[in-house]
C-alpha atoms as a PDB file:
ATOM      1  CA  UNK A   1      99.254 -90.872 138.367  1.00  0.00           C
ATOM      2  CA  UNK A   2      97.147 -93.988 137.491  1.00  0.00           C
ATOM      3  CA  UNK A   3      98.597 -95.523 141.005  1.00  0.00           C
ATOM      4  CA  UNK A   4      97.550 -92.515 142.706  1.00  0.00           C
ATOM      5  CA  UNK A   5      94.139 -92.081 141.367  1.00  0.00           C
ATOM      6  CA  UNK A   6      93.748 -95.698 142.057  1.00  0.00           C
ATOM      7  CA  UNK A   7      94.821 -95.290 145.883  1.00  0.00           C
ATOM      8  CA  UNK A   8      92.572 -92.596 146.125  1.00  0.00           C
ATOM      9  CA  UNK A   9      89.444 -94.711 145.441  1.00  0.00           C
ATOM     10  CA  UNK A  10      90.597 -97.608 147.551  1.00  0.00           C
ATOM     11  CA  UNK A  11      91.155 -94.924 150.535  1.00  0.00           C
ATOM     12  CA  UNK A  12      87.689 -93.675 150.178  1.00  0.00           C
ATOM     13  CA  UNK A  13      86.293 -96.935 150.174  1.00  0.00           C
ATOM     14  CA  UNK A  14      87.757 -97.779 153.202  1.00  0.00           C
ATOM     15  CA  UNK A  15      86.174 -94.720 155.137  1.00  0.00           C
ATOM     16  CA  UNK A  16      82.707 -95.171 154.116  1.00  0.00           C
ATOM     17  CA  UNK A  17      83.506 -98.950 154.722  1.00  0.00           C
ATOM     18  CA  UNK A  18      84.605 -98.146 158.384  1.00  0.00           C
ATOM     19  CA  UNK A  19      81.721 -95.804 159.294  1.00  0.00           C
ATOM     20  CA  UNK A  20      78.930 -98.595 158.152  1.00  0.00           C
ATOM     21  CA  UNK A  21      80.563-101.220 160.017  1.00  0.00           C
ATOM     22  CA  UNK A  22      81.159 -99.141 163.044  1.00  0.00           C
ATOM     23  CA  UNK A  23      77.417 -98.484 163.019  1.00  0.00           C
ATOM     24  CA  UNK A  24      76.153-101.764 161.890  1.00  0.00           C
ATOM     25  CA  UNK A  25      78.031-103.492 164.841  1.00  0.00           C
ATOM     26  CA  UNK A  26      76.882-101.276 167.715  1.00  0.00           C
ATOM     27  CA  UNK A  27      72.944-101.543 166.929  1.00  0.00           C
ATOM     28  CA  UNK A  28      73.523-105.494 166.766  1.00  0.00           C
ATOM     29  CA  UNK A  29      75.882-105.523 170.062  1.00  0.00           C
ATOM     30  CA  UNK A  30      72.129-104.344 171.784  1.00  0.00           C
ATOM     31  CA  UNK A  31      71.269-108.086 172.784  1.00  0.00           C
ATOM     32  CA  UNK A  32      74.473-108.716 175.141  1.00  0.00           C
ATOM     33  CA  UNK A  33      75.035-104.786 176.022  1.00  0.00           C
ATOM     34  CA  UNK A  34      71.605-104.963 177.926  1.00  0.00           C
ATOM     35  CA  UNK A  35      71.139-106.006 181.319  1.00  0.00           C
ATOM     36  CA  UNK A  36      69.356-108.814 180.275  1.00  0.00           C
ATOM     37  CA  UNK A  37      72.476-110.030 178.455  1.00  0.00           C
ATOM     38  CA  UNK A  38      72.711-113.457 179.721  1.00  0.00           C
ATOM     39  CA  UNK A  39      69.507-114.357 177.833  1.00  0.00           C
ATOM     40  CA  UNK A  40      71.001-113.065 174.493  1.00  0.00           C
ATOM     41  CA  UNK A  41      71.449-116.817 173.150  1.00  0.00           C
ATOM     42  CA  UNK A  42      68.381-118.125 174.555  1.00  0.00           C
ATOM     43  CA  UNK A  43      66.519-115.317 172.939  1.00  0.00           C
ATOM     44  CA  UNK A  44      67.818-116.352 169.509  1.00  0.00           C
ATOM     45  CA  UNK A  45      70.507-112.721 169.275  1.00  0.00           C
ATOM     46  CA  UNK A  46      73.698-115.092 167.999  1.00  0.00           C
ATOM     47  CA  UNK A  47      73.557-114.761 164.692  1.00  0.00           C
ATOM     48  CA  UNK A  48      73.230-111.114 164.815  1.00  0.00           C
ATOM     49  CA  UNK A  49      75.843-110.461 167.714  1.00  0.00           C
ATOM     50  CA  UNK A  50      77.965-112.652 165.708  1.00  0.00           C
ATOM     51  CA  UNK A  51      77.727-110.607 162.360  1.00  0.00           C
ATOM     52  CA  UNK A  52      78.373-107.875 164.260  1.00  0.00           C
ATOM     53  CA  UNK A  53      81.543-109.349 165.306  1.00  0.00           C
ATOM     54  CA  UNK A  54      82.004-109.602 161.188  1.00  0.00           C
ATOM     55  CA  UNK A  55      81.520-106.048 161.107  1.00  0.00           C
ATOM     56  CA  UNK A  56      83.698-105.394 164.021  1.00  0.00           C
ATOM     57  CA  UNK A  57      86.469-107.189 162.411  1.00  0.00           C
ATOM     58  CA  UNK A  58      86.070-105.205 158.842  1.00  0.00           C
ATOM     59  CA  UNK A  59      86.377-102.274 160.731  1.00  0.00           C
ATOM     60  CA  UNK A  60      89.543-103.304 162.229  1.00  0.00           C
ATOM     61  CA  UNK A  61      90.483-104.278 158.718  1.00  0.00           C
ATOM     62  CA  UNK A  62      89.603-100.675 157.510  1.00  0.00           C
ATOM     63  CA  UNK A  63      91.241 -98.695 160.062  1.00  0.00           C
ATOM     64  CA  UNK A  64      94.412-100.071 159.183  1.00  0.00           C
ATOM     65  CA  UNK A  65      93.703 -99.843 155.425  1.00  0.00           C
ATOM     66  CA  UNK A  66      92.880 -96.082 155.758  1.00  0.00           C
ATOM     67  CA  UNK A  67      96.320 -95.844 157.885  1.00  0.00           C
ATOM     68  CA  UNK A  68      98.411 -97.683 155.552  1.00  0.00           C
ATOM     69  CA  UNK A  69      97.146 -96.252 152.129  1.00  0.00           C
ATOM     70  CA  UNK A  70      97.465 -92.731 153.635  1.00  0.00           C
ATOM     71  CA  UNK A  71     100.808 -92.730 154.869  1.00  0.00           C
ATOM     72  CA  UNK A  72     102.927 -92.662 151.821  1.00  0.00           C
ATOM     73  CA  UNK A  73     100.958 -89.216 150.721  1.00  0.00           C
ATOM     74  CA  UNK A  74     101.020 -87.823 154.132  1.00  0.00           C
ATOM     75  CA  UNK A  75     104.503 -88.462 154.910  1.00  0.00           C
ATOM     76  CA  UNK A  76     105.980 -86.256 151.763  1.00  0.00           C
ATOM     77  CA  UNK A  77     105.205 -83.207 154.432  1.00  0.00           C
ATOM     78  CA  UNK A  78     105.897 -83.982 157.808  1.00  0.00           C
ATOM     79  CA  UNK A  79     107.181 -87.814 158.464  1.00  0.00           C
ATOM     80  CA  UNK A  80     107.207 -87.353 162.272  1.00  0.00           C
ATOM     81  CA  UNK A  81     103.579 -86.080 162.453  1.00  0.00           C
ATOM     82  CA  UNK A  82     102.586 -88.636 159.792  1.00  0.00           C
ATOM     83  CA  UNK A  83     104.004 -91.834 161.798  1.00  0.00           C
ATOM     84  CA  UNK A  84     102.314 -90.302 164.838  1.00  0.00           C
ATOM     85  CA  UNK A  85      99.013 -90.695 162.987  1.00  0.00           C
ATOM     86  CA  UNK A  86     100.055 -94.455 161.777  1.00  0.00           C
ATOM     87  CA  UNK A  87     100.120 -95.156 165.540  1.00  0.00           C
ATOM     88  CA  UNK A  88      97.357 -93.674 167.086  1.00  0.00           C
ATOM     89  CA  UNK A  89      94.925 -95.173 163.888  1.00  0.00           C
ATOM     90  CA  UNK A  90      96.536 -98.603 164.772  1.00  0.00           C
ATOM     91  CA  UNK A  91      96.321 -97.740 168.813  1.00  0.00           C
ATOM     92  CA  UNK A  92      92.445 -97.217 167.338  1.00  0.00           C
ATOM     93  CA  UNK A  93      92.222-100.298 166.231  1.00  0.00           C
ATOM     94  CA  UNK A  94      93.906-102.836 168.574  1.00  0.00           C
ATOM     95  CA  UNK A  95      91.044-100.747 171.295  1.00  0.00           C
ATOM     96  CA  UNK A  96      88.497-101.976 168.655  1.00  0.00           C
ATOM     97  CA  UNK A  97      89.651-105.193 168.531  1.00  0.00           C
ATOM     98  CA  UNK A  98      89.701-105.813 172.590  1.00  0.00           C
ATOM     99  CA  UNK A  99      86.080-104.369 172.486  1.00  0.00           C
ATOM    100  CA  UNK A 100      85.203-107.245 169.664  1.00  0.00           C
ATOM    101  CA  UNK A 101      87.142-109.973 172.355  1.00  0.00           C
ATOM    102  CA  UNK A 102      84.865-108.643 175.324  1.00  0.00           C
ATOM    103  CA  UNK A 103      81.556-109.238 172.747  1.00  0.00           C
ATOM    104  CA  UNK A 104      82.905-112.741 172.321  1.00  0.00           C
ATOM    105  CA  UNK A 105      83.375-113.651 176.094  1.00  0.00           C
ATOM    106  CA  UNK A 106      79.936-112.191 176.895  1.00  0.00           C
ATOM    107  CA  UNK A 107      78.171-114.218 174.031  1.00  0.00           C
ATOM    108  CA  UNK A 108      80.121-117.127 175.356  1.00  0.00           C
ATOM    109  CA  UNK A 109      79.219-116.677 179.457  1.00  0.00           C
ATOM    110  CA  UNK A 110      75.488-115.706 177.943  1.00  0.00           C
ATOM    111  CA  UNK A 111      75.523-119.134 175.927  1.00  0.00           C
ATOM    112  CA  UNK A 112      76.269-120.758 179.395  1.00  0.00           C
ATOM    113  CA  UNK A 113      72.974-119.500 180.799  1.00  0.00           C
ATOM    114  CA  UNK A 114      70.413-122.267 180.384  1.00  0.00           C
ATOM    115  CA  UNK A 115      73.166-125.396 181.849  1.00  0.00           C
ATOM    116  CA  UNK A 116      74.965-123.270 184.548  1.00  0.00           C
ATOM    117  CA  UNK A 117      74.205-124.238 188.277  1.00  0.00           C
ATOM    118  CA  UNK A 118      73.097-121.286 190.736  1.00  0.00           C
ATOM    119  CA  UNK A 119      76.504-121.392 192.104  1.00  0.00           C
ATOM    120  CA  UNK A 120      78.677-120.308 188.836  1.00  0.00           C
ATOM    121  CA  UNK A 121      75.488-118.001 188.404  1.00  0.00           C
ATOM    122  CA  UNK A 122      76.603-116.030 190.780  1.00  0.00           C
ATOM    123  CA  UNK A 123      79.935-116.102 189.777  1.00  0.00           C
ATOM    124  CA  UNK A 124      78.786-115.494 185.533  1.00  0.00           C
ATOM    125  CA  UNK A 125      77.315-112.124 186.751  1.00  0.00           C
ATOM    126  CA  UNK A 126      79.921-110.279 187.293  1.00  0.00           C
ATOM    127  CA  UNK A 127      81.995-111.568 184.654  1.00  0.00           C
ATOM    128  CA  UNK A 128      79.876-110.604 182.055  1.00  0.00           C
ATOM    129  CA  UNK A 129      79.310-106.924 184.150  1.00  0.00           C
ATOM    130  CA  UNK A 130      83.216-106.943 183.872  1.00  0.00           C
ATOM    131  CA  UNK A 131      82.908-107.470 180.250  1.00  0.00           C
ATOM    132  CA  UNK A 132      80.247-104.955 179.136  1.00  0.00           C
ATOM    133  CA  UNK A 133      82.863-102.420 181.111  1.00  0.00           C
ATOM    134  CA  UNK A 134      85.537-103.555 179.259  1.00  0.00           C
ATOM    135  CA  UNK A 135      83.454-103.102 176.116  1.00  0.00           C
ATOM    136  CA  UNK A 136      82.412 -99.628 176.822  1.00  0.00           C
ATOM    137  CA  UNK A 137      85.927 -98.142 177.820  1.00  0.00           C
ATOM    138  CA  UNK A 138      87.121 -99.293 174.692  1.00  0.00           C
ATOM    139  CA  UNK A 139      84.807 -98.106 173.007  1.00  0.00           C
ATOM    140  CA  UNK A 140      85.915 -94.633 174.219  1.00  0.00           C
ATOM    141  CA  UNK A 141      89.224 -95.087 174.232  1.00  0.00           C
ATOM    142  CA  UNK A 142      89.405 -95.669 170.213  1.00  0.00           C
ATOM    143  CA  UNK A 143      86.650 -94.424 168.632  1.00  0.00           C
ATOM    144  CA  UNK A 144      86.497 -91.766 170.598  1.00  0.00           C
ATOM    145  CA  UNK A 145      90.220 -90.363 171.933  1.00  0.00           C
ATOM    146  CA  UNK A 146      92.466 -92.469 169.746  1.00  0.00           C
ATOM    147  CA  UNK A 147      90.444 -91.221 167.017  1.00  0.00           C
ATOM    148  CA  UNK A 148      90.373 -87.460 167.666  1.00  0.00           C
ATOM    149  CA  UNK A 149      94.121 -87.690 168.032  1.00  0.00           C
ATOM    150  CA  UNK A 150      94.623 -89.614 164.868  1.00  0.00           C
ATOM    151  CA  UNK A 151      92.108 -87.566 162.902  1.00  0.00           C
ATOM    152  CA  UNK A 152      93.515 -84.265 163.777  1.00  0.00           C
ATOM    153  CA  UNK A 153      97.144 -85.206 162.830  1.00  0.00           C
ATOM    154  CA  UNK A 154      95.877 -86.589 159.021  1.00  0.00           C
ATOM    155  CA  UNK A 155      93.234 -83.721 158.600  1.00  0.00           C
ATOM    156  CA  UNK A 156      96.292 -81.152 159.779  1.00  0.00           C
ATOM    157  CA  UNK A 157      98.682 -82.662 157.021  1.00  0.00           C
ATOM    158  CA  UNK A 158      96.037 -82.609 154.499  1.00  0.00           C
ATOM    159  CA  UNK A 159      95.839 -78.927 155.638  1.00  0.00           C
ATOM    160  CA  UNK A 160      99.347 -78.200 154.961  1.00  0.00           C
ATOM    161  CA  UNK A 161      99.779 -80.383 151.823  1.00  0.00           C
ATOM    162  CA  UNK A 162      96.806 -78.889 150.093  1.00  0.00           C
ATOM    163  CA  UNK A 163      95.937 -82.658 149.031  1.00  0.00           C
ATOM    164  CA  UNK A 164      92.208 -81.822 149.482  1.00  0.00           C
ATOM    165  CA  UNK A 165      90.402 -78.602 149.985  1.00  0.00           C
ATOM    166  CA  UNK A 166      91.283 -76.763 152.366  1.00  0.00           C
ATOM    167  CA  UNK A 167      87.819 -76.290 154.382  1.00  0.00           C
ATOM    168  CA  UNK A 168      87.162 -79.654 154.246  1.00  0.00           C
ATOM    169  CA  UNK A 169      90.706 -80.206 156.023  1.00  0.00           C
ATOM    170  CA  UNK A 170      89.415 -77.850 158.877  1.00  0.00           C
ATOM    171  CA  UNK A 171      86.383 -79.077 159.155  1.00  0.00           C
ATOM    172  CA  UNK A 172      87.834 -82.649 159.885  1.00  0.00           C
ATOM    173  CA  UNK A 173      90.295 -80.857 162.460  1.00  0.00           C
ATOM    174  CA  UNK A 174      87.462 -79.317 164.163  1.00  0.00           C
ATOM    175  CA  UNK A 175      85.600 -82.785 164.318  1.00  0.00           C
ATOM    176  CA  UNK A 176      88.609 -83.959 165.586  1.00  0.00           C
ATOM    177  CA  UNK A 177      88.180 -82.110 168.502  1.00  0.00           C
ATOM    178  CA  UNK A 178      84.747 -82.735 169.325  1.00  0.00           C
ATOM    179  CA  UNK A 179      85.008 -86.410 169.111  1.00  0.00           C
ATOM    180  CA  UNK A 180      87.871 -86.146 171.505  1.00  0.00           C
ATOM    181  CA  UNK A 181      86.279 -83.711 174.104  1.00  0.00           C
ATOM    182  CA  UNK A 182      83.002 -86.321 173.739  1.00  0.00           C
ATOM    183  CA  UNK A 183      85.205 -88.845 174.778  1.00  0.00           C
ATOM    184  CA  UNK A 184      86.791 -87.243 177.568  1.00  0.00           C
ATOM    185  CA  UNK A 185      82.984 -86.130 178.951  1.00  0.00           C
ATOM    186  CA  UNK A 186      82.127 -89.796 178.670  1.00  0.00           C
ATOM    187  CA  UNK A 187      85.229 -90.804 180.856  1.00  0.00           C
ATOM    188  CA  UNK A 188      84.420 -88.484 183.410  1.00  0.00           C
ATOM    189  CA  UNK A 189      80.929 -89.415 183.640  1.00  0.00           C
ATOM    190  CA  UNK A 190      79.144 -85.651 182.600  1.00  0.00           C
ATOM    191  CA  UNK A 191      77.608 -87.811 179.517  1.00  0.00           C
ATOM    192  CA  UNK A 192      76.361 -91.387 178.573  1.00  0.00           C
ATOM    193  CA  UNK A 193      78.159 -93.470 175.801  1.00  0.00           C
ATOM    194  CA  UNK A 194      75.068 -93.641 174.146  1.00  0.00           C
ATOM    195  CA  UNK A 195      73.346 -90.033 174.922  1.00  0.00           C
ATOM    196  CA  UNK A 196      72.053 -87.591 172.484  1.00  0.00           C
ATOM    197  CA  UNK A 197      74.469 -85.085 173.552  1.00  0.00           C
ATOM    198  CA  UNK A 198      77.316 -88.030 172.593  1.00  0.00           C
ATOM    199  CA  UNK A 199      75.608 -88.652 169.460  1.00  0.00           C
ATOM    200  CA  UNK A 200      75.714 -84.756 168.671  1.00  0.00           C
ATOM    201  CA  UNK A 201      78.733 -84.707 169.271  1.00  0.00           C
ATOM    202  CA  UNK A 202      80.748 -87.536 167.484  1.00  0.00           C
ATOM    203  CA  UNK A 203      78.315 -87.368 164.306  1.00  0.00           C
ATOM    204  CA  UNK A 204      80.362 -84.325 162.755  1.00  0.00           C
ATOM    205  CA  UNK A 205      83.735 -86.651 162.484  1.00  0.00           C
ATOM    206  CA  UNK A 206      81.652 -89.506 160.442  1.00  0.00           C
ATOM    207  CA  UNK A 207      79.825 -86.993 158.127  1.00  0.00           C
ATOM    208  CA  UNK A 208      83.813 -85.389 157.524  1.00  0.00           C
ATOM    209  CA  UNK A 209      84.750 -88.891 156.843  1.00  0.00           C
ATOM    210  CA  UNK A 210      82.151 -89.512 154.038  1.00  0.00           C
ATOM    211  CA  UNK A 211      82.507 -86.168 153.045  1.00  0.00           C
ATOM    212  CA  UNK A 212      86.441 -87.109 152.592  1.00  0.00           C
ATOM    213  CA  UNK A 213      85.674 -90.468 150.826  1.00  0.00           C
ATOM    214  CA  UNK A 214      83.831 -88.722 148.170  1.00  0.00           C
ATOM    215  CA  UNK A 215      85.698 -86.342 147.276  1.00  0.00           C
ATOM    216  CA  UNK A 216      88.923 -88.820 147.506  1.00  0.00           C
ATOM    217  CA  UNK A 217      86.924 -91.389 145.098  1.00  0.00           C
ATOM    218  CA  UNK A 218      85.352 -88.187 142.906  1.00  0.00           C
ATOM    219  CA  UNK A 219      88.526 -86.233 142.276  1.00  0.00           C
ATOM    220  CA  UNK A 220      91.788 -88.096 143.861  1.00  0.00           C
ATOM    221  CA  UNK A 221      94.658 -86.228 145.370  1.00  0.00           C
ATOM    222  CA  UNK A 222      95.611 -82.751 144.248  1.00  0.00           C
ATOM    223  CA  UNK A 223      98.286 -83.585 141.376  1.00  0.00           C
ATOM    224  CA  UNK A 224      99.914 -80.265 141.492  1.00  0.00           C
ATOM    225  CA  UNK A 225     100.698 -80.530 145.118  1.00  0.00           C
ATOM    226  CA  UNK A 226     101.457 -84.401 145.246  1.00  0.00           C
ATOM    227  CA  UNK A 227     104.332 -83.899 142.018  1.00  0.00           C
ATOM    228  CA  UNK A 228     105.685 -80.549 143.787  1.00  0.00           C
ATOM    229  CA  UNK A 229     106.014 -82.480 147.484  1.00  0.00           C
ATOM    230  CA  UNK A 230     107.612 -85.979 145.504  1.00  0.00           C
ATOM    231  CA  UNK A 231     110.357 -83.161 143.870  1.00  0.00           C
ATOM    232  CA  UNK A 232     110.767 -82.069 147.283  1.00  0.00           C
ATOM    233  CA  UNK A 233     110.943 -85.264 149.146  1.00  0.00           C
ATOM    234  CA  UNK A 234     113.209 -86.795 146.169  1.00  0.00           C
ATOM    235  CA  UNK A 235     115.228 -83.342 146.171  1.00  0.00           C
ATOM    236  CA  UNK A 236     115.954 -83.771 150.198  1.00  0.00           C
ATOM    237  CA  UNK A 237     116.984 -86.716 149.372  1.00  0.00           C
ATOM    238  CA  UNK A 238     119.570 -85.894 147.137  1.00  0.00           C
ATOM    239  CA  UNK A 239     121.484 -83.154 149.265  1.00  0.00           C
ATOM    240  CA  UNK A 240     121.423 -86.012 152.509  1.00  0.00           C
END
Protein backbone atom coordinates (compact mmCIF):
# COMPACT_ATOMS: atom_id res chain seq x y z
CA UNK A 1 0.00 0.00 0.00
CA UNK A 2 3.13 2.15 0.71
CA UNK A 3 4.00 1.56 -3.25
CA UNK A 4 0.67 2.66 -4.11
CA UNK A 5 0.36 5.69 -2.03
CA UNK A 6 3.75 6.51 -3.28
CA UNK A 7 2.64 6.18 -7.10
CA UNK A 8 -0.15 8.20 -6.37
CA UNK A 9 1.92 11.30 -5.45
CA UNK A 10 4.39 10.83 -8.25
CA UNK A 11 1.20 10.65 -10.74
CA UNK A 12 -0.11 13.86 -9.44
CA UNK A 13 3.02 15.50 -9.74
CA UNK A 14 3.31 14.73 -13.11
CA UNK A 15 -0.14 16.40 -14.08
CA UNK A 16 0.35 19.62 -12.46
CA UNK A 17 3.96 19.28 -13.90
CA UNK A 18 2.50 18.86 -17.50
CA UNK A 19 -0.10 21.66 -17.34
CA UNK A 20 2.73 24.40 -16.17
CA UNK A 21 5.01 23.39 -18.79
CA UNK A 22 2.40 23.23 -21.44
CA UNK A 23 1.59 26.82 -20.51
CA UNK A 24 4.97 28.11 -19.76
CA UNK A 25 6.16 27.00 -23.31
CA UNK A 26 3.37 28.50 -25.42
CA UNK A 27 3.61 32.22 -23.89
CA UNK A 28 7.54 31.96 -24.58
CA UNK A 29 7.02 30.30 -28.25
CA UNK A 30 5.36 34.21 -28.90
CA UNK A 31 8.79 35.56 -30.37
CA UNK A 32 9.08 32.95 -33.42
CA UNK A 33 5.09 32.24 -33.66
CA UNK A 34 4.73 35.98 -34.80
CA UNK A 35 5.06 37.19 -38.16
CA UNK A 36 7.93 38.96 -37.30
CA UNK A 37 9.62 35.66 -36.43
CA UNK A 38 12.74 35.97 -38.32
CA UNK A 39 13.85 38.81 -36.00
CA UNK A 40 13.31 36.58 -32.87
CA UNK A 41 17.27 36.20 -32.37
CA UNK A 42 18.14 39.58 -33.31
CA UNK A 43 15.62 40.84 -30.86
CA UNK A 44 17.37 38.99 -28.02
CA UNK A 45 13.98 36.01 -27.69
CA UNK A 46 16.70 32.84 -27.57
CA UNK A 47 17.03 32.30 -24.30
CA UNK A 48 13.42 32.34 -23.68
CA UNK A 49 12.32 30.30 -26.89
CA UNK A 50 14.96 28.02 -25.81
CA UNK A 51 13.61 27.42 -22.17
CA UNK A 52 10.59 26.93 -23.63
CA UNK A 53 11.97 24.16 -25.57
CA UNK A 54 13.05 22.92 -21.76
CA UNK A 55 9.56 23.08 -20.92
CA UNK A 56 8.45 21.47 -24.06
CA UNK A 57 10.65 18.60 -23.42
CA UNK A 58 9.39 18.12 -19.54
CA UNK A 59 6.16 17.94 -20.88
CA UNK A 60 7.02 15.23 -23.17
CA UNK A 61 8.71 13.70 -20.18
CA UNK A 62 5.38 14.02 -18.17
CA UNK A 63 3.01 12.75 -20.60
CA UNK A 64 4.68 9.60 -20.67
CA UNK A 65 5.16 9.54 -16.87
CA UNK A 66 1.38 10.09 -16.33
CA UNK A 67 0.88 7.12 -19.05
CA UNK A 68 3.24 4.78 -17.58
CA UNK A 69 2.45 5.22 -13.77
CA UNK A 70 -1.28 4.91 -14.63
CA UNK A 71 -1.37 1.88 -16.52
CA UNK A 72 -0.74 -0.79 -14.02
CA UNK A 73 -3.99 0.62 -11.92
CA UNK A 74 -6.02 1.11 -14.95
CA UNK A 75 -5.39 -2.08 -16.54
CA UNK A 76 -6.86 -4.33 -13.42
CA UNK A 77 -10.41 -3.31 -15.26
CA UNK A 78 -10.29 -3.25 -18.79
CA UNK A 79 -6.61 -4.05 -20.40
CA UNK A 80 -7.81 -3.37 -23.97
CA UNK A 81 -9.25 0.10 -23.16
CA UNK A 82 -6.27 0.76 -20.86
CA UNK A 83 -3.47 0.05 -23.67
CA UNK A 84 -5.65 2.16 -25.96
CA UNK A 85 -5.05 5.06 -23.56
CA UNK A 86 -1.08 4.12 -23.31
CA UNK A 87 -1.13 4.86 -27.07
CA UNK A 88 -3.02 7.73 -27.70
CA UNK A 89 -1.03 9.61 -24.40
CA UNK A 90 2.23 8.50 -26.21
CA UNK A 91 0.58 9.43 -29.89
CA UNK A 92 0.18 12.88 -27.57
CA UNK A 93 3.41 13.14 -27.02
CA UNK A 94 5.50 12.18 -30.09
CA UNK A 95 2.79 15.33 -31.72
CA UNK A 96 4.40 17.40 -28.88
CA UNK A 97 7.63 16.52 -29.60
CA UNK A 98 7.44 17.32 -33.62
CA UNK A 99 5.88 20.72 -32.50
CA UNK A 100 9.21 21.27 -30.13
CA UNK A 101 11.44 20.13 -33.63
CA UNK A 102 9.45 22.83 -35.76
CA UNK A 103 10.39 25.60 -32.70
CA UNK A 104 13.96 24.50 -33.22
CA UNK A 105 14.13 24.86 -37.11
CA UNK A 106 12.39 28.25 -36.89
CA UNK A 107 14.86 29.58 -34.14
CA UNK A 108 17.53 28.19 -36.36
CA UNK A 109 16.24 29.84 -40.02
CA UNK A 110 15.42 33.10 -37.61
CA UNK A 111 19.18 32.96 -36.31
CA UNK A 112 20.12 33.05 -40.10
CA UNK A 113 18.46 36.44 -40.52
CA UNK A 114 21.13 39.09 -40.10
CA UNK A 115 24.03 36.96 -42.66
CA UNK A 116 21.50 35.55 -45.24
CA UNK A 117 21.68 37.11 -48.84
CA UNK A 118 18.25 38.42 -50.42
CA UNK A 119 18.24 35.37 -52.47
CA UNK A 120 17.92 32.52 -49.58
CA UNK A 121 15.60 35.35 -48.08
CA UNK A 122 13.25 34.56 -50.23
CA UNK A 123 13.67 31.12 -49.98
CA UNK A 124 13.86 31.35 -45.55
CA UNK A 125 10.26 32.74 -45.79
CA UNK A 126 8.46 30.15 -46.52
CA UNK A 127 10.34 27.71 -44.65
CA UNK A 128 9.81 29.19 -41.54
CA UNK A 129 5.77 29.84 -42.75
CA UNK A 130 6.02 25.97 -43.31
CA UNK A 131 7.24 25.61 -39.86
CA UNK A 132 4.87 27.77 -37.77
CA UNK A 133 2.12 25.39 -39.75
CA UNK A 134 3.72 22.51 -38.74
CA UNK A 135 3.80 23.89 -35.20
CA UNK A 136 0.21 24.75 -35.02
CA UNK A 137 -1.28 21.39 -36.44
CA UNK A 138 0.52 19.70 -33.90
CA UNK A 139 -0.42 21.53 -31.58
CA UNK A 140 -4.01 20.39 -32.33
CA UNK A 141 -3.41 17.20 -33.12
CA UNK A 142 -2.04 16.29 -29.41
CA UNK A 143 -3.07 18.56 -27.08
CA UNK A 144 -6.07 18.87 -28.45
CA UNK A 145 -7.54 15.38 -30.25
CA UNK A 146 -4.94 12.93 -29.01
CA UNK A 147 -5.72 14.26 -25.74
CA UNK A 148 -9.53 14.14 -25.65
CA UNK A 149 -9.21 10.57 -26.83
CA UNK A 150 -6.68 9.62 -24.25
CA UNK A 151 -8.41 11.52 -21.46
CA UNK A 152 -11.75 10.04 -21.99
CA UNK A 153 -10.48 6.39 -22.01
CA UNK A 154 -8.43 6.99 -18.34
CA UNK A 155 -11.27 9.25 -16.86
CA UNK A 156 -13.88 6.28 -18.16
CA UNK A 157 -11.75 3.53 -16.28
CA UNK A 158 -11.43 5.61 -13.30
CA UNK A 159 -15.26 5.71 -13.67
CA UNK A 160 -15.68 2.09 -13.62
CA UNK A 161 -12.91 1.24 -11.10
CA UNK A 162 -14.16 3.68 -8.54
CA UNK A 163 -10.30 4.64 -8.04
CA UNK A 164 -11.38 8.30 -7.54
CA UNK A 165 -14.71 9.89 -7.05
CA UNK A 166 -16.94 9.34 -9.18
CA UNK A 167 -17.96 13.08 -10.31
CA UNK A 168 -14.67 13.98 -10.66
CA UNK A 169 -14.32 10.91 -13.21
CA UNK A 170 -17.25 12.53 -15.24
CA UNK A 171 -16.24 15.66 -15.10
CA UNK A 172 -12.82 14.69 -16.76
CA UNK A 173 -14.97 12.63 -19.42
CA UNK A 174 -16.95 15.61 -20.18
CA UNK A 175 -13.67 17.75 -20.58
CA UNK A 176 -12.63 15.16 -22.64
CA UNK A 177 -15.04 15.99 -25.01
CA UNK A 178 -14.74 19.56 -25.20
CA UNK A 179 -11.09 19.58 -25.73
CA UNK A 180 -11.69 17.23 -28.58
CA UNK A 181 -14.66 19.09 -30.29
CA UNK A 182 -12.18 22.44 -29.73
CA UNK A 183 -9.82 20.71 -31.66
CA UNK A 184 -11.86 19.57 -34.37
CA UNK A 185 -13.40 23.46 -34.70
CA UNK A 186 -9.79 24.56 -34.93
CA UNK A 187 -9.10 22.04 -37.86
CA UNK A 188 -11.91 23.14 -39.72
CA UNK A 189 -11.20 26.67 -39.38
CA UNK A 190 -14.76 27.89 -37.31
CA UNK A 191 -12.11 28.97 -34.43
CA UNK A 192 -8.48 30.31 -33.92
CA UNK A 193 -5.81 28.18 -32.02
CA UNK A 194 -5.46 30.89 -29.81
CA UNK A 195 -9.22 32.42 -29.53
CA UNK A 196 -11.19 32.99 -26.47
CA UNK A 197 -13.74 30.63 -27.54
CA UNK A 198 -10.54 27.91 -27.76
CA UNK A 199 -9.39 29.02 -24.51
CA UNK A 200 -13.04 28.43 -23.05
CA UNK A 201 -13.07 25.59 -24.25
CA UNK A 202 -9.86 23.51 -23.48
CA UNK A 203 -9.51 25.25 -19.89
CA UNK A 204 -12.09 22.69 -18.27
CA UNK A 205 -9.60 19.54 -19.14
CA UNK A 206 -6.50 21.41 -17.27
CA UNK A 207 -8.58 22.53 -14.20
CA UNK A 208 -9.85 18.38 -14.16
CA UNK A 209 -6.25 17.63 -14.35
CA UNK A 210 -5.20 19.67 -11.22
CA UNK A 211 -8.27 18.84 -9.73
CA UNK A 212 -7.08 14.99 -10.29
CA UNK A 213 -3.47 15.68 -9.05
CA UNK A 214 -4.74 16.81 -5.79
CA UNK A 215 -6.81 14.61 -4.89
CA UNK A 216 -4.28 11.71 -6.24
CA UNK A 217 -1.38 13.41 -3.98
CA UNK A 218 -4.16 14.24 -0.96
CA UNK A 219 -5.80 10.85 -0.66
CA UNK A 220 -4.14 8.14 -3.20
CA UNK A 221 -6.14 5.47 -4.91
CA UNK A 222 -9.28 4.02 -3.39
CA UNK A 223 -7.77 0.92 -1.35
CA UNK A 224 -10.97 -0.93 -1.19
CA UNK A 225 -11.40 -0.96 -4.88
CA UNK A 226 -7.60 -1.35 -5.88
CA UNK A 227 -7.32 -4.84 -3.29
CA UNK A 228 -10.89 -6.09 -4.65
CA UNK A 229 -9.71 -5.53 -8.63
CA UNK A 230 -5.82 -7.18 -7.70
CA UNK A 231 -8.13 -10.42 -6.19
CA UNK A 232 -9.86 -10.24 -9.35
CA UNK A 233 -7.09 -9.78 -11.77
CA UNK A 234 -4.90 -12.45 -9.66
CA UNK A 235 -8.19 -14.71 -9.45
CA UNK A 236 -8.53 -14.59 -13.55
CA UNK A 237 -5.44 -15.51 -13.51
CA UNK A 238 -5.68 -18.54 -11.76
CA UNK A 239 -8.70 -20.23 -13.70
CA UNK A 240 -6.55 -19.29 -17.33
Amino acid sequence: MKQDRRNAIILGIFYILAAVTSIIAVVLYGPVLSESWQTAVANGSETKILIGVCNDLLLVVTAVGTAVMLFPYVRHWNEHLALGYLCFRFMEAVFIAIGLVSILGLLQLSSYNDTADFASKTNVEPMGLLLQAIYRWTAMLGPNLMLGVNTSLYSYLLYRTGYVPKPLAIFGMVTAVMVFIAGLLQMFGIIGPYSAVKGLMALPVGVYEMSLAVWLIAKGFHGETLAKLRMKAASSSIAK
